[in-house]
Structures are given as C-alpha cells and as structure tokens.
Protein backbone atom coordinates (compact mmCIF):
# COMPACT_ATOMS: atom_id res chain seq x y z
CA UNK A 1 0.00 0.00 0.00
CA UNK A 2 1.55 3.32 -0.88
CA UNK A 3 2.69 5.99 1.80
CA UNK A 4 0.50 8.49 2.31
CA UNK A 5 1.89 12.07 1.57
CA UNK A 6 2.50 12.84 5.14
CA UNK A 7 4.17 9.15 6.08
CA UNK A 8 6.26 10.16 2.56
CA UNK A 9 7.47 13.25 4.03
CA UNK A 10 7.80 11.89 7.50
CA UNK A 11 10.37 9.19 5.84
CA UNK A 12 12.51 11.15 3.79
CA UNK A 13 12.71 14.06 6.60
CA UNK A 14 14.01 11.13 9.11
CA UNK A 15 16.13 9.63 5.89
CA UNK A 16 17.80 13.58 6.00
CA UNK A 17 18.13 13.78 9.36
CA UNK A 18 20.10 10.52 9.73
CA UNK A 19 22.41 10.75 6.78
CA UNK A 20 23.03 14.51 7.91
CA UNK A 21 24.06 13.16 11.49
CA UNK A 22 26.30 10.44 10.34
CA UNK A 23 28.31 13.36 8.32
CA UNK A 24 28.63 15.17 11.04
CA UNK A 25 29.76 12.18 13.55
CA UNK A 26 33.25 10.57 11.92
CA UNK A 27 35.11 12.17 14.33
CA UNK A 28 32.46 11.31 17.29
CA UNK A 29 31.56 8.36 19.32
CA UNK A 30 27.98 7.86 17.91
CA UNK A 31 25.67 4.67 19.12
CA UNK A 32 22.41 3.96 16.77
CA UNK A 33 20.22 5.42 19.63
CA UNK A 34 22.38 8.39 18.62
CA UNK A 35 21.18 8.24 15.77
CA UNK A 36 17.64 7.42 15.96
CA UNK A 37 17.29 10.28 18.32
CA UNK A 38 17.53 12.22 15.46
CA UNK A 39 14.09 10.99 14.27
CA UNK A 40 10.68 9.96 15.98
CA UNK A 41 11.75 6.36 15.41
CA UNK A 42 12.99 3.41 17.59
CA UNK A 43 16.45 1.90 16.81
CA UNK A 44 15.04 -1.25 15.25
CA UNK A 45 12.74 1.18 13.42
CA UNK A 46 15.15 3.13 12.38
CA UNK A 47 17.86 0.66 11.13
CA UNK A 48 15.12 -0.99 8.86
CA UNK A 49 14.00 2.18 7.30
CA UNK A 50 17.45 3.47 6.65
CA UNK A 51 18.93 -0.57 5.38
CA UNK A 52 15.88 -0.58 2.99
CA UNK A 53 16.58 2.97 1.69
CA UNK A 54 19.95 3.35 1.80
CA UNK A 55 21.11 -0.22 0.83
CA UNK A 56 23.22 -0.52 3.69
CA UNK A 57 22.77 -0.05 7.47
CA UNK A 58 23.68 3.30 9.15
CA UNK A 59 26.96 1.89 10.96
CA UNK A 60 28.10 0.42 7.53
CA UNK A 61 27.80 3.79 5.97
CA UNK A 62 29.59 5.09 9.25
CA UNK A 63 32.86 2.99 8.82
CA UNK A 64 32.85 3.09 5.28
CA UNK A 65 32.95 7.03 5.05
CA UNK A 66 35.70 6.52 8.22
CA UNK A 67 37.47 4.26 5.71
CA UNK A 68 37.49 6.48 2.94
CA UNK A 69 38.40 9.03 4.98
CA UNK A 70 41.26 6.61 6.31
CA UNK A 71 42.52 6.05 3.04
CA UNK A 72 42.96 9.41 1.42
CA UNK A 73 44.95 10.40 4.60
CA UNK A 74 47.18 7.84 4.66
CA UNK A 75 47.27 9.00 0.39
CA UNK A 76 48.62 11.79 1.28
CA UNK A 77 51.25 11.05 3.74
CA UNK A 78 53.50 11.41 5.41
CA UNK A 79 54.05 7.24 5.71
CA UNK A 80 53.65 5.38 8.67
CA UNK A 81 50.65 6.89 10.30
CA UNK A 82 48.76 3.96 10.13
CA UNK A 83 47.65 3.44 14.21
CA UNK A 84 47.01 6.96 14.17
CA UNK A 85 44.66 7.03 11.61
CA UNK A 86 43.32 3.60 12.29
CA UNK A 87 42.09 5.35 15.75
CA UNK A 88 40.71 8.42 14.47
CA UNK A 89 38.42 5.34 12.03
CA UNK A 90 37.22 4.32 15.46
CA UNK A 91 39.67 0.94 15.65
CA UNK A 92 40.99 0.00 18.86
CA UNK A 93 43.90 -1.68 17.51
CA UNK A 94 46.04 -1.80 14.39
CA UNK A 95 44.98 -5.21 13.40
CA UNK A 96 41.44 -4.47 13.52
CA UNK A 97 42.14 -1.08 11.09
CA UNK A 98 44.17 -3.42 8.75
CA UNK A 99 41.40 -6.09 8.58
CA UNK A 100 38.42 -3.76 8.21
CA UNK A 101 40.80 -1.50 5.55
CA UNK A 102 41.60 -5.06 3.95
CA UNK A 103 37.99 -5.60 3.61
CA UNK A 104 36.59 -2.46 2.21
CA UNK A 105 39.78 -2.02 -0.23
CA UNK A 106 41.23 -5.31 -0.84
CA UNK A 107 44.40 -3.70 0.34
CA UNK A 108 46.57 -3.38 3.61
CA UNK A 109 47.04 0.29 4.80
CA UNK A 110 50.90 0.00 4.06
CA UNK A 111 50.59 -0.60 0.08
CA UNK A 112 48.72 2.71 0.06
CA UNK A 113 51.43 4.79 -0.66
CA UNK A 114 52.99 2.12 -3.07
CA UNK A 115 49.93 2.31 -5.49
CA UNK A 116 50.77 4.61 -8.43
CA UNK A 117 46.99 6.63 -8.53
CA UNK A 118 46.30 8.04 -11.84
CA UNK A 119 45.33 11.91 -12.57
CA UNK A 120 41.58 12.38 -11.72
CA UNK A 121 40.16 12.76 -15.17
CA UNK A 122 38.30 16.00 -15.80
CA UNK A 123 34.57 16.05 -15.67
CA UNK A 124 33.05 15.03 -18.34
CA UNK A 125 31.09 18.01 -19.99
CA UNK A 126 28.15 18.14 -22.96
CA UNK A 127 26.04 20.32 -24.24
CA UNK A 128 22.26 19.80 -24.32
CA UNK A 129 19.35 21.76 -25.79
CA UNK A 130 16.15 21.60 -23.94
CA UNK A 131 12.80 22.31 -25.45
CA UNK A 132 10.32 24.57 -24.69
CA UNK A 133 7.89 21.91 -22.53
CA UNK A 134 5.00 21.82 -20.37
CA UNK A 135 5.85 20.85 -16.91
CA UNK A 136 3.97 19.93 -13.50
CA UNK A 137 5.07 22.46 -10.80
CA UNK A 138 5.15 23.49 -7.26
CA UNK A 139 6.53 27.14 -7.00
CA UNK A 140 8.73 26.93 -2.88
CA UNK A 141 9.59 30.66 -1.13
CA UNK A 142 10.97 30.48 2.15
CA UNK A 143 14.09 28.59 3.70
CA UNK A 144 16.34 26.22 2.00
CA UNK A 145 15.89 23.64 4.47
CA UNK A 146 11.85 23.63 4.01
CA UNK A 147 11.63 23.58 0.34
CA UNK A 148 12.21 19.24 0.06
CA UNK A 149 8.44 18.88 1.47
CA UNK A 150 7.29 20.81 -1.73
CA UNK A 151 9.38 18.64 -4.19
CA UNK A 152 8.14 15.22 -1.94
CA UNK A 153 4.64 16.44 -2.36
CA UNK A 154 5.21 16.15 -6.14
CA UNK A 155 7.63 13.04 -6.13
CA UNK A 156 4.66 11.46 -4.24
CA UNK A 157 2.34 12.21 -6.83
CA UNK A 158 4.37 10.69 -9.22
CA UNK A 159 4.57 7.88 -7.27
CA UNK A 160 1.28 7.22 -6.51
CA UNK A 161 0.66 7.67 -10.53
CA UNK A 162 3.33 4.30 -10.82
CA UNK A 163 5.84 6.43 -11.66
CA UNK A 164 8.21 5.72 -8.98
CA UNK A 165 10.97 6.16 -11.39
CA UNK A 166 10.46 9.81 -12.22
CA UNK A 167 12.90 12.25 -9.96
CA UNK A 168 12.34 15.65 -9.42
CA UNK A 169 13.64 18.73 -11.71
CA UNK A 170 14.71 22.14 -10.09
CA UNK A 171 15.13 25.30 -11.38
CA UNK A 172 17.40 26.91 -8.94
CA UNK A 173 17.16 30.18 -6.57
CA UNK A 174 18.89 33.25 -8.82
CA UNK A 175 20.56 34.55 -5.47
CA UNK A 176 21.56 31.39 -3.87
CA UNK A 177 21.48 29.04 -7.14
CA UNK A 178 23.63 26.17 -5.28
CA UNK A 179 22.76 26.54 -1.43
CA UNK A 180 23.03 24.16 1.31
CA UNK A 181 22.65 26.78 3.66
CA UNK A 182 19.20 25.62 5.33
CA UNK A 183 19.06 29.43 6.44
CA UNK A 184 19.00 30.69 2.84
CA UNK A 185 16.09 32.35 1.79
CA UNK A 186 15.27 31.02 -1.99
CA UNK A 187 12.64 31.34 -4.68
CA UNK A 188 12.23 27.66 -5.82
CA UNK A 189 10.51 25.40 -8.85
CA UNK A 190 9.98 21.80 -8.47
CA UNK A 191 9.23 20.39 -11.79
CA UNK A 192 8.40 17.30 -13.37
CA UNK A 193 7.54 17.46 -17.79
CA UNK A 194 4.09 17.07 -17.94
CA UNK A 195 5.50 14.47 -21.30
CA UNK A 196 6.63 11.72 -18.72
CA UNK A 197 3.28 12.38 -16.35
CA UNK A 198 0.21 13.73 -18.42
CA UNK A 199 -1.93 12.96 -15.67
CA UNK A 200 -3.25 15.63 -13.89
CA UNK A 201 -1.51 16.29 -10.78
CA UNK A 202 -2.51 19.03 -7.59
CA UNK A 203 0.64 21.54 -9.00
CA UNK A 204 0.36 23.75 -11.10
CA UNK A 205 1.45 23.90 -14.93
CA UNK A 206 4.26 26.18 -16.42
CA UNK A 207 5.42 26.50 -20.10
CA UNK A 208 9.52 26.72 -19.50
CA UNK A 209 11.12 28.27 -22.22
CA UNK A 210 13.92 26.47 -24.13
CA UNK A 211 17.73 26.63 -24.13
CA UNK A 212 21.02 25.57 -24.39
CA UNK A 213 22.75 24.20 -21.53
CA UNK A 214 25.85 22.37 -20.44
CA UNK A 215 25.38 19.08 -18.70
CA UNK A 216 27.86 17.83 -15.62
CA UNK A 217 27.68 15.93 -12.32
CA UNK A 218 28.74 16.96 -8.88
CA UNK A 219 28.03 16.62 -5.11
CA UNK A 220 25.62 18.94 -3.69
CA UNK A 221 28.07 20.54 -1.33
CA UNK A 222 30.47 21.41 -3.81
CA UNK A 223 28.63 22.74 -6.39
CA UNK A 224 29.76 26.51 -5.83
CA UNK A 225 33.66 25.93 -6.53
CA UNK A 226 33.05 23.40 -8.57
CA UNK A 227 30.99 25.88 -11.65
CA UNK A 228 33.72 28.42 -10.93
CA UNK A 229 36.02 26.16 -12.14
CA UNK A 230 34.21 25.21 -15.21
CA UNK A 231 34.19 28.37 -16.90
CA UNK A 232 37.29 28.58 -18.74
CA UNK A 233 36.57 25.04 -19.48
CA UNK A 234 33.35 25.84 -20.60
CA UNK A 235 34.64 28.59 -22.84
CA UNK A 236 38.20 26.85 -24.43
CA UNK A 237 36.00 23.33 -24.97
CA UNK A 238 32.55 24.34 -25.99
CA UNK A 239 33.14 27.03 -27.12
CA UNK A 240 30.53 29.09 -25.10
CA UNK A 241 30.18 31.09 -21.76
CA UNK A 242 27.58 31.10 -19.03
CA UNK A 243 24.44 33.33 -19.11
CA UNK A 244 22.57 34.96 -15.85
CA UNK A 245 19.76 32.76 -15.95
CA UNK A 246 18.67 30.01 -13.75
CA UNK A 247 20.34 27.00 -13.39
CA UNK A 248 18.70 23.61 -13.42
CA UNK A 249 19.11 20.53 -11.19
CA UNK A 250 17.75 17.23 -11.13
CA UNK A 251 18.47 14.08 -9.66
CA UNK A 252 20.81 10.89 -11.06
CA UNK A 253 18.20 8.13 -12.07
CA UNK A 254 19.04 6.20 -8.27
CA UNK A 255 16.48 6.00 -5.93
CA UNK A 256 19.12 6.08 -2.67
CA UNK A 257 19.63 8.03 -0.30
CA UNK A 258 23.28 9.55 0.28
CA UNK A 259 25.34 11.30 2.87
CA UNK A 260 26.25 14.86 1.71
CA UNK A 261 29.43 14.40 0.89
CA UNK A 262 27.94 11.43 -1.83
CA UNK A 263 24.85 13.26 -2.47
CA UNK A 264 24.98 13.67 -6.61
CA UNK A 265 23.25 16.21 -8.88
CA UNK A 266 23.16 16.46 -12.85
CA UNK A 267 23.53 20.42 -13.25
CA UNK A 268 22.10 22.00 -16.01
CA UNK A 269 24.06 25.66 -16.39
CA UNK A 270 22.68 28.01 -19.01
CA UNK A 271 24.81 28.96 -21.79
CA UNK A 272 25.47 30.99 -25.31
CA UNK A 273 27.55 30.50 -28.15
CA UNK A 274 30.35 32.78 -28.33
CA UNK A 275 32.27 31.43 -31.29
CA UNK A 276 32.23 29.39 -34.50
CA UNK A 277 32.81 26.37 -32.41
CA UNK A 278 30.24 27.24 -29.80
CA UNK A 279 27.66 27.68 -32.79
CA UNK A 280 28.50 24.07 -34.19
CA UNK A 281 28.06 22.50 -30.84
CA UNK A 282 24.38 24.26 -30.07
CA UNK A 283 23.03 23.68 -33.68
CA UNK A 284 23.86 19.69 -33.23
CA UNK A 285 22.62 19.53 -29.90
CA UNK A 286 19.37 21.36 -30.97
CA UNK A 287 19.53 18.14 -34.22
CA UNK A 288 19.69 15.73 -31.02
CA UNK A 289 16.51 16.96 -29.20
CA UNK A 290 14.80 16.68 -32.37
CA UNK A 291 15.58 13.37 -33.12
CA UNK A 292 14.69 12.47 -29.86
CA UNK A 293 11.41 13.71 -29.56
C-alpha cells in the first residue's frame, strides 16, 4: 500500500536527518540510539527504514565514510601513520584497522602509498538543448531547508501515478542558485515534464522556455567551486560562456539516499555560443533533441 503524503514526508525528513548526522559524527563516538534520536523512530525502526533505503545499514555507511576518509589520509602522507589514523576510524587496535581496511579495499594500509593513482580525469562536460515543454510544478519561497516537502509532495504524486521512477527537476534560486545553507532564503521550482506524467496532478502547470545548456555531475556541497572552475573550461572546450539565468538541477536516475558528501546532482548551467565552435556545438545539440522527440 503506498505511503500516504504525510508518512512520505515523514520518511525522507528522518532519511535527512540521519544521513546529515552520520556526516557530522566521523570524528564522534555515535551509538544507533544516537542516531535514531535524530528521528521519531525506535532503533530497530530506524535501522530498517534506513537498510531498505539506503542499501546498507547506518553503521556500515559510518565505517565506510571513516574508511574512505582513512585512506585518502594515509594517500597523502607522510608514511607510517597507520595506528594513528586507524584510531581516528574508530579501531581499537592496528589489526582491527588493517582487517576492516583489507575488507573495504582489498588492500593493507601499508601498500597505500605504493599504489601509483592516476590523474583524476576531468569532468566530463556536454552540451544539451532543452525544449520549450510543459511541466507539472510546485513554486517553494521560504528557507532552504523547508523547500524538500514541496518537491516530496510532487515526487509522491508521481509515485502514486506508478511512476516511482520519475525524480524531481529544479530550477534553482537566482541569489543562492547552489545553497546548502538551510538558512538561505530562496525562490524555488519543483518540476516534473508534464511528457513523462500527463496525468493531472494538484501543482500547477508552467510552459519553460527552451535553451542551451551544459550538462555535468557533482556533489551537492560542492557545487559553488566546482561551476567556478568550469568556466574557462566551458569557454576553451565548448566554445561558449555562461548566461545569468537560472540553473537547473535534477536528480541521477538512483532512488538512494546519500550522505552529503555522496549526495549527486546532474547540473544543467545556461549557456550561449560565443564562437564558430560554440555555434556548431548548439546547432547539433538542438539536431539531437529533435531526433529524440
């Protein structure tokens, strides 16, 4: 039997709550009753919603973001740390470390330094013309932190519709276009295209104008540095420049809840041609989308 919109809510508020606590505790002693506190829900309660949502339990996300954590320190030197950082993971002993680390990497802590990492690649960046299209909409004003009961209410919807794998569209605040500040004050659009869900829905309907945009994929909480960075890319690969108009987010296609620091987001950052190149690259996206549709 489907959730009803305020159980839906209730769950992903709790699902937030709980991923936003284990963030915040790999430097902490934290029990599950730590962590159900942050909800309305038992332990038991709590580890079954979270397993079933998440894929994993809440103290298996715990050591594996201590892990991670564990191995880009010992990355970057200098060697021989290994009990230190094995104790800041929250392991008693340096065998323990070694076997967990063994476990999660296939690799003891001491051939970290050995392994010859290759260059992060850049990126990968594509331009993409949308359509003008009729979409399904719930205007949000107010705090940051508020404005994920408006796109649940319409994620719902599209659940309840047997569209459970539909994911929510955003076009973004003007003033705070990438905020994780729950404090922010933003101007909000939920959206889903009224194409993939012609049923009527209780939102309203918008006509968004077309464009061209460039495509990438980031975590939430670095989504500020990380567009700086792309603009010279932007410009020297594509050709064009970013506009001052709202940016669009939506979801990956996963249905998973993340910690922040795994939390992903296909951006969609307005753009215009600003050379020969740039002209070449919009005109064949604009011959994609019409294939497509």
């Amino acid at each position: 039997m489907p959730l009803s919109l305020f159980a839906y809510r209730r769950q992903n508020g709790n699902m937030r709550r709980v991923t936003n606590r284990i963030a915040a505790s790999l430097d902490e002693d934290v029990t599950l009753d730590d962590l159900a506190a942050a909800t309305n829900l038992s332990p038991a309660h709590m580890v079954r919603q979270y397993s079933r949502l998440c894929g994993e339990s809440p103290m298996q996300t715990l050591r594996r973001l201590r892990l991670q954590r564990a191995f880009d320190q010992i990355g970057k030197g200098p060697y021989g740390r290994f009990t230190a950082i094995g104790f800041e993971a929250g392991y008693g002993s340096s065998a323990a470390f070694t076997h967990a680390f063994r476990k999660q990497f296939g690799i003891a802590p001491s051939d970290v330094p050995s392994i010859l990492r290759p260059e992060s690649k850049p990126v990968p960046l594509r331009l993409e013309y949308l359509p003008e299209r009729l979409v399904w909409k719930f205007d949000y004003e107010g705090l940051y932190a508020q404005n994920g009961w408006y796109k649940a209410h319409l994620v719902w919807q599209c659940t309840l519709a047997g569209r459970d794998d539909l994911f929510a569209w955003r076009v973004n605040d003007r003033d705070h276009p990438f905020s994780e500040n729950g404090g922010n004050r933003v101007k909000l659009t939920h959206f889903v295209p009224a194409s993939d869900l012609p049923l009527p829905l209780e939102a309203d309907r918008l006509t968004l104008p077309g464009g061209h945009y460039v495509v990438t994929e980031t975590v939430f909480n670095e989504r500020v540095g990380f567009v700086r960075a792309l603009e010279d890319r932007i410009r020297e690969e594509l050709g064009c420049k970013l506009i001052d108009r709202p940016s669009l987010e939506r979801e990956p296609a996963e249905r998973c809840w993340r910690v922040p620091e795994e939390r992903r987001v296909v951006m969609y950052l307005p753009i215009e041609q600003i050379d020969a190149h740039g002209r070449q690259r919009c005109l064949e996206a604009e011959a994609i989308c019409r294939r497509k549709s």
